[in-house]
N, C-alpha and C. Protein backbone atom coordinates (compact mmCIF):
# COMPACT_ATOMS: atom_id res chain seq x y z
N UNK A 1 12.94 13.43 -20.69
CA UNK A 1 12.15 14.40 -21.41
C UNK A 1 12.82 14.74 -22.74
N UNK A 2 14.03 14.70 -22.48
CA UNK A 2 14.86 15.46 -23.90
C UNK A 2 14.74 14.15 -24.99
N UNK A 3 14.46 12.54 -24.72
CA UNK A 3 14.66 11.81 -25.63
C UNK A 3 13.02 11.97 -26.15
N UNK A 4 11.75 12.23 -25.16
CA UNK A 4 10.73 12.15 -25.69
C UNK A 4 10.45 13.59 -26.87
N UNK A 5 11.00 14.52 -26.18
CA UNK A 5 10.88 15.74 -26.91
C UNK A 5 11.58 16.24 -28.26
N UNK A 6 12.78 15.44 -28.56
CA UNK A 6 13.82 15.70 -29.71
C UNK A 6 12.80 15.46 -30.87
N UNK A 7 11.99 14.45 -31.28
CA UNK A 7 11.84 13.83 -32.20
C UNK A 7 10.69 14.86 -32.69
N UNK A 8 9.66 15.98 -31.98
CA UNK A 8 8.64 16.78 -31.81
C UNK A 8 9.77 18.29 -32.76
N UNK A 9 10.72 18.38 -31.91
CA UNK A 9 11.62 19.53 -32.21
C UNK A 9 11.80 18.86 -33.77
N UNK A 10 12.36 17.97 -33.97
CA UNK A 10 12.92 17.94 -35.59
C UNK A 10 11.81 17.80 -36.60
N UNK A 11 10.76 17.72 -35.85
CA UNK A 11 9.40 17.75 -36.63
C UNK A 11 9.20 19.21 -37.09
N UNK A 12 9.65 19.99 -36.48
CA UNK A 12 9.33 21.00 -37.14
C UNK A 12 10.07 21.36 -38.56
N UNK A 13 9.34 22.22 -39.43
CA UNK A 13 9.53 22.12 -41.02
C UNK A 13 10.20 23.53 -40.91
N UNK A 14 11.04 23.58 -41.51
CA UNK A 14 12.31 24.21 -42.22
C UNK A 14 11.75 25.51 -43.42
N UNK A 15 10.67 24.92 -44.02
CA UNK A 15 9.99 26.23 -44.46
C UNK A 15 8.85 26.94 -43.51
N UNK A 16 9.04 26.81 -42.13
CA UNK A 16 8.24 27.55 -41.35
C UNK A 16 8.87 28.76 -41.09
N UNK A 17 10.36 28.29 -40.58
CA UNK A 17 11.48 29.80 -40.19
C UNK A 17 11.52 30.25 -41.12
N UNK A 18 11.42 29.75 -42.36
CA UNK A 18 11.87 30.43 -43.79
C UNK A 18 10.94 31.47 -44.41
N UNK A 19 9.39 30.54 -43.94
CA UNK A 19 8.20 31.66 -44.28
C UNK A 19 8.20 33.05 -43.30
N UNK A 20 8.70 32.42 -41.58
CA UNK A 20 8.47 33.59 -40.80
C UNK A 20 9.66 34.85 -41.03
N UNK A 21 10.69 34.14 -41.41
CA UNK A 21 11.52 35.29 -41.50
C UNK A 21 11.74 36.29 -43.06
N UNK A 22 10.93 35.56 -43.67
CA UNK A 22 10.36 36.63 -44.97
C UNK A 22 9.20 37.15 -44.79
N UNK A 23 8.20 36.77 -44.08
CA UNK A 23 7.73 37.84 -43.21
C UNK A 23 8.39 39.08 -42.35
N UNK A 24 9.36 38.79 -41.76
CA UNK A 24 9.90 39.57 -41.01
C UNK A 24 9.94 39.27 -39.74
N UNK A 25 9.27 38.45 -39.04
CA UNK A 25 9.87 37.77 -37.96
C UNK A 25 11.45 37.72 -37.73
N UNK A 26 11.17 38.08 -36.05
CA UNK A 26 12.46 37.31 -35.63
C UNK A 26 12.65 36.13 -34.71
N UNK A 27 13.74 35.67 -34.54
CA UNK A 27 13.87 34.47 -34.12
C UNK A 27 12.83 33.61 -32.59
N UNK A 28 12.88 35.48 -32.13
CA UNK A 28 12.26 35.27 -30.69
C UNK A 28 10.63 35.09 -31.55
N UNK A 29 10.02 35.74 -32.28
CA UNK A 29 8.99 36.02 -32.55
C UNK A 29 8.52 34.48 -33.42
N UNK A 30 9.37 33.76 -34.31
CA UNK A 30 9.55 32.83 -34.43
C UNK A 30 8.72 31.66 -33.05
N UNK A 31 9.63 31.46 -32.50
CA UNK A 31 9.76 30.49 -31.27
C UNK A 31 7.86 31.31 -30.72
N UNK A 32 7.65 31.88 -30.41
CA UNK A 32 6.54 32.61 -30.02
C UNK A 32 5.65 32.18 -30.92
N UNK A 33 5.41 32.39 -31.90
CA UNK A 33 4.07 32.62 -32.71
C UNK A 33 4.11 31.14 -33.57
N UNK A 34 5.09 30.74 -33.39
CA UNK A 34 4.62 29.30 -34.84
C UNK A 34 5.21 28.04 -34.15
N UNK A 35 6.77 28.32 -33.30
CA UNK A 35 7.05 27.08 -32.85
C UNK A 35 6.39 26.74 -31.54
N UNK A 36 6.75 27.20 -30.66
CA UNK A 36 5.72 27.10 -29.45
C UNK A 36 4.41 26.63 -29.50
N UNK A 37 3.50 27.06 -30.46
CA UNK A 37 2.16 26.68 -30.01
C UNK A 37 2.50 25.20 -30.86
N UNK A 38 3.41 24.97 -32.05
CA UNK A 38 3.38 23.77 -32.63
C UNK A 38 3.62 22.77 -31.59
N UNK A 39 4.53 23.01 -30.27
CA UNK A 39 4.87 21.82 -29.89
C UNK A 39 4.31 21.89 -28.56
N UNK A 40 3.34 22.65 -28.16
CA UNK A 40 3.16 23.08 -26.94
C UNK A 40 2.25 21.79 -26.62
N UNK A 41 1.46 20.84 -27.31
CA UNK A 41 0.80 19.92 -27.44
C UNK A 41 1.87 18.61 -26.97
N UNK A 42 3.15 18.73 -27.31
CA UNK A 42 3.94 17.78 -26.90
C UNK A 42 4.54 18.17 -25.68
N UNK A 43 4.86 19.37 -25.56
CA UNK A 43 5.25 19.67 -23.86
C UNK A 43 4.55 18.95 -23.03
N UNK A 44 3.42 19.68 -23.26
CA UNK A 44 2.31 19.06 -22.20
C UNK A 44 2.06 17.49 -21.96
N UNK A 45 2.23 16.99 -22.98
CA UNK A 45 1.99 15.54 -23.10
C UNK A 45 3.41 15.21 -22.38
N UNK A 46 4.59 15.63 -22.54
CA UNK A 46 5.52 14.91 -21.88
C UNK A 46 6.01 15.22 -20.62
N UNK A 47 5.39 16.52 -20.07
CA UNK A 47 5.11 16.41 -18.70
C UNK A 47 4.33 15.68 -18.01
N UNK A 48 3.03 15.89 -18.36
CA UNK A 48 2.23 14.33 -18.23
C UNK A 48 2.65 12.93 -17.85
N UNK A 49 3.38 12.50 -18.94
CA UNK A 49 3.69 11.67 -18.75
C UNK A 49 5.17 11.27 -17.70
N UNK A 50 6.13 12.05 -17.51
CA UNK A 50 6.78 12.51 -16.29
C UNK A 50 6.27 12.47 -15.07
N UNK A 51 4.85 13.09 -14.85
CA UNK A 51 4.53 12.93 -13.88
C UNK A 51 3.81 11.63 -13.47
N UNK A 52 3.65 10.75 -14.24
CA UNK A 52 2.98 9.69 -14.32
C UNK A 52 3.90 8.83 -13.84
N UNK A 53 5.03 8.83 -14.14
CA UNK A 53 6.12 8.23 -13.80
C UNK A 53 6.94 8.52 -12.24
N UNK A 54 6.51 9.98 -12.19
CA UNK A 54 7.52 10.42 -10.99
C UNK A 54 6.57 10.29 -9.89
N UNK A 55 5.11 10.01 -10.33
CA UNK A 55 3.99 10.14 -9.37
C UNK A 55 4.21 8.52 -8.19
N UNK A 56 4.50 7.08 -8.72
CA UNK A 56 5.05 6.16 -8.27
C UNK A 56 6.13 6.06 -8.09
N UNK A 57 7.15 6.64 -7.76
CA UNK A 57 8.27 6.42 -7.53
C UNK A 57 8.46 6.82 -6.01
N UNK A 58 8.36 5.51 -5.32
CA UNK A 58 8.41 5.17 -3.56
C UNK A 58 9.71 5.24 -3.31
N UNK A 59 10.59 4.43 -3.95
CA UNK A 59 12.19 4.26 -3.62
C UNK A 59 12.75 5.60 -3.27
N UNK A 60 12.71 6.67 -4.28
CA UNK A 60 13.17 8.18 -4.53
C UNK A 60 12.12 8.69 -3.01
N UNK A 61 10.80 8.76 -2.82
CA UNK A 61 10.36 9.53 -1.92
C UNK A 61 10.64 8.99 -0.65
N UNK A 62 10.72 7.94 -0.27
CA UNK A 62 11.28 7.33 0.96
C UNK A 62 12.95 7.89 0.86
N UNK A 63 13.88 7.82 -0.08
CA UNK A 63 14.98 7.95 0.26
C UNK A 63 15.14 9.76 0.62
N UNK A 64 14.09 10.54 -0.10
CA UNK A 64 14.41 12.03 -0.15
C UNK A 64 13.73 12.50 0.99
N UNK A 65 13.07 11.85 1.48
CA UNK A 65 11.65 12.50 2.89
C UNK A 65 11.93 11.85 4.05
N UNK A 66 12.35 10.09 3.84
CA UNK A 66 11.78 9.51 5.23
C UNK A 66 10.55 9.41 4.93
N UNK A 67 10.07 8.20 5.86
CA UNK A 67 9.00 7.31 5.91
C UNK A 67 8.06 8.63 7.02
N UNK A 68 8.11 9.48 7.32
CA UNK A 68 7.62 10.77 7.84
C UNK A 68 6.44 11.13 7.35
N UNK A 69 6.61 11.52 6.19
CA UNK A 69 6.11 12.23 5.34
C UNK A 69 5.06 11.72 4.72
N UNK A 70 4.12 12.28 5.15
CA UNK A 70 2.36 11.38 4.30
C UNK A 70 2.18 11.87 2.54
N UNK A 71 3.35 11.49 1.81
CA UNK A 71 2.40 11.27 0.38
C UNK A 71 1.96 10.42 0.10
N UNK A 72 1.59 9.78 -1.35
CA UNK A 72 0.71 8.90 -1.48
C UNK A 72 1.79 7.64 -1.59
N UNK A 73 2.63 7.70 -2.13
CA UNK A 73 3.43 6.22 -2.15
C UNK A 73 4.12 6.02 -0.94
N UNK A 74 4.39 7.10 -0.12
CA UNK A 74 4.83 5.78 1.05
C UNK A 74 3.59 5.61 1.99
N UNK A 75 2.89 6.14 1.76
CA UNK A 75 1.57 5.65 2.67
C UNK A 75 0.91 4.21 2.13
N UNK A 76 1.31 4.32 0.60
CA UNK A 76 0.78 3.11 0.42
C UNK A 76 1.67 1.88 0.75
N UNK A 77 2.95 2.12 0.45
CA UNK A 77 3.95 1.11 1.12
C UNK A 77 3.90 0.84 2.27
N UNK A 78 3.43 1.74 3.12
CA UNK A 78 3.15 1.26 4.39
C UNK A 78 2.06 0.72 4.92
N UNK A 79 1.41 0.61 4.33
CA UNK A 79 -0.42 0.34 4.17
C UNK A 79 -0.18 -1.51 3.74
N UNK A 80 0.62 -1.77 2.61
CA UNK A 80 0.66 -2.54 2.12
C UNK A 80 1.72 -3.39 3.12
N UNK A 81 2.24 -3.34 2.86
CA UNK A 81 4.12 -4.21 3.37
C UNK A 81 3.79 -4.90 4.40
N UNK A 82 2.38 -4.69 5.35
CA UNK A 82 2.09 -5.72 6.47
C UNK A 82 2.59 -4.95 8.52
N UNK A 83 2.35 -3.60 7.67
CA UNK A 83 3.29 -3.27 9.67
C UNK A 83 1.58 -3.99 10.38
N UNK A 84 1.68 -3.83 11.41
CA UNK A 84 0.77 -4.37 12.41
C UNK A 84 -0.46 -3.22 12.62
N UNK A 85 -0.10 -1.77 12.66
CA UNK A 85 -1.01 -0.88 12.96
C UNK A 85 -1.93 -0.13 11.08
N UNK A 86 -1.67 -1.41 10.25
CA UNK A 86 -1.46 -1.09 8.80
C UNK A 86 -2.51 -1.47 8.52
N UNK A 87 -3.47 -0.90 7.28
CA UNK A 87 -4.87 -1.03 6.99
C UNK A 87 -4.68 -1.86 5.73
N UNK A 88 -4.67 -2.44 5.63
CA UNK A 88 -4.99 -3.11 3.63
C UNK A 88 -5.87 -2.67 2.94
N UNK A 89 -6.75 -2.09 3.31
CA UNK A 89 -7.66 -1.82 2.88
C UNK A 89 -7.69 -0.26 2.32
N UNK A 90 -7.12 0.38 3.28
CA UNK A 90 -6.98 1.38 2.86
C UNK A 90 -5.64 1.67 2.06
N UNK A 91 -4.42 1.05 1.91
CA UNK A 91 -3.26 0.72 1.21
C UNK A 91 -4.42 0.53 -0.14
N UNK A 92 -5.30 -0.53 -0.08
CA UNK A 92 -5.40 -0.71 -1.86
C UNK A 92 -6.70 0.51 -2.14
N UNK A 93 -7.05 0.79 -1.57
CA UNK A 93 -7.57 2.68 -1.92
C UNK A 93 -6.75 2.94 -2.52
N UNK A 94 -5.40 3.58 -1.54
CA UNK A 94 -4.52 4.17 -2.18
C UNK A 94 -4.36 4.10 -4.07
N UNK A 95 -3.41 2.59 -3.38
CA UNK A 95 -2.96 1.78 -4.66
C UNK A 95 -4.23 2.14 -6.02
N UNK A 96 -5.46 1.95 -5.70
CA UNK A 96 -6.49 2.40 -6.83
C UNK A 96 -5.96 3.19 -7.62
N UNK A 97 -6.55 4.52 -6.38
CA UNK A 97 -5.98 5.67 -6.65
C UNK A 97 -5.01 6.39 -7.86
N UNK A 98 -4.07 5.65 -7.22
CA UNK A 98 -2.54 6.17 -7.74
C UNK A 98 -2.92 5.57 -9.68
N UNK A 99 -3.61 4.43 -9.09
CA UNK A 99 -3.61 3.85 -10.63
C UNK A 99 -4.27 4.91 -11.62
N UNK A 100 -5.65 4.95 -10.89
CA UNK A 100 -6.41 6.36 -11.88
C UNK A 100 -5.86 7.19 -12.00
N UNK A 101 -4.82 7.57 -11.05
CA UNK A 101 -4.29 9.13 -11.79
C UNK A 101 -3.18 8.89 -12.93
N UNK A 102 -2.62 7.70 -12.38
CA UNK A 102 -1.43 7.66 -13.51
C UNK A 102 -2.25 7.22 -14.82
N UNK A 103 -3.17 6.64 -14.81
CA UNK A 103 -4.01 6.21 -16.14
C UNK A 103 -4.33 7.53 -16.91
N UNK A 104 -5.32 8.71 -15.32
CA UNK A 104 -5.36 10.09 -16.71
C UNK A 104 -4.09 10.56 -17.15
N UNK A 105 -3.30 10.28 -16.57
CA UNK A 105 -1.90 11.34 -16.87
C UNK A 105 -1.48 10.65 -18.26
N UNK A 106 -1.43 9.14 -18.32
CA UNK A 106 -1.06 8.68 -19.57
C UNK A 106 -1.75 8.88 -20.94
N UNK A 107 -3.28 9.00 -20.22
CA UNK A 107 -4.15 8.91 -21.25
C UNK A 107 -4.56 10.56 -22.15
N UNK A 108 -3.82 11.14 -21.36
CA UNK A 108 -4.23 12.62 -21.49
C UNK A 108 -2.34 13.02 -22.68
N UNK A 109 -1.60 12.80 -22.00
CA UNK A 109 0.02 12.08 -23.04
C UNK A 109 -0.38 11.54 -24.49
N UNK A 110 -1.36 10.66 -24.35
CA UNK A 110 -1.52 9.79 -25.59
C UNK A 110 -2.16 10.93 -26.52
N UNK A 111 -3.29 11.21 -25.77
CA UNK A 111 -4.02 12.39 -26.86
C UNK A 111 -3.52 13.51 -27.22
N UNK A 112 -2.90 14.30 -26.14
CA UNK A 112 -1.39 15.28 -26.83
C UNK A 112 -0.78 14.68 -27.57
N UNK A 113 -0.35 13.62 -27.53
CA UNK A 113 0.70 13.06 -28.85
C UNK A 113 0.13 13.00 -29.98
N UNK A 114 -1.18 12.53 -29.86
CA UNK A 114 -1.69 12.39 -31.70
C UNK A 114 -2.22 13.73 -31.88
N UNK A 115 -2.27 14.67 -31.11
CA UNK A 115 -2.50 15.94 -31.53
C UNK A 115 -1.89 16.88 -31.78
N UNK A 116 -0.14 16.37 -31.57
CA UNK A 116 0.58 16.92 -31.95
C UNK A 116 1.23 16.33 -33.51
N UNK A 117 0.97 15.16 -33.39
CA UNK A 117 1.47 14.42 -34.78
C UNK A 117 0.62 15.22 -35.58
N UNK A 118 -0.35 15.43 -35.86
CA UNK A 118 -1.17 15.90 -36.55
C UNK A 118 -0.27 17.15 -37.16
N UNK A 119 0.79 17.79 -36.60
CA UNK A 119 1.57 19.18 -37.35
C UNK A 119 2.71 18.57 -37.41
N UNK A 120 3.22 17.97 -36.79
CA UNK A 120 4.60 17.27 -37.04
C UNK A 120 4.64 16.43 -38.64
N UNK A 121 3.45 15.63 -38.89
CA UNK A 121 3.86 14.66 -40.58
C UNK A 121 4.81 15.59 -41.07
């Protein structure tokens, strides 16, 4: 997150603090009223996309849960991998699935990003 997010932070312009604090702003009021909503478009987008990422990750939920635990990736690993009492069919549901969500999560990232570029130039 911190490598996607740095480049959003240095986007911000140097005569923004300069305008807010000849206004009279302070630093907190700053971060509140001009930086925040500037990058709040990239937060979001790079949670998004975090979760898009953390949403497939079987290795990590099998090692942190056990094969126990009904979320969606080890159900689909198990669906898939061939056990005997195992559906394929319903494994590539899953597998769909997982795809559409990680598709909105990316696709919803992409459009925060150019909507944040839009204040960052």
């Amino acid at each position: 997150m911190i490598l996607i997010i740095t480049p959003a932070i240095d986007g911000l312009k140097r005569e923004w603090r300069e305008a807010a604090a000849m206004l009279g702003a302070t630093g907190g009021q700053y971060w509140r009223m001009v930086a925040l909503p500037i990058l709040f478009p990239s937060l979001l987008g790079t949670f998004a996309l975090l979760f898009a990422n953390a949403f497939g990750a079987v290795a990590t939920a099998i090692a942190l849960t056990g094969p126990a635990l009904n979320i969606a990736p080890i159900l689909l690993f198990a669906q898939i991998r061939g056990d005997v009492l195992g559906s394929p069919n319903l494994g590539y549901a899953l597998a769909f699935g997982m795809i559409v969500i990680t598709g909105i999560a990316n696709g919803l990232y992409i459009w925060l990003r150019t909507r944040s570029e839009r204040w960052l130039k």
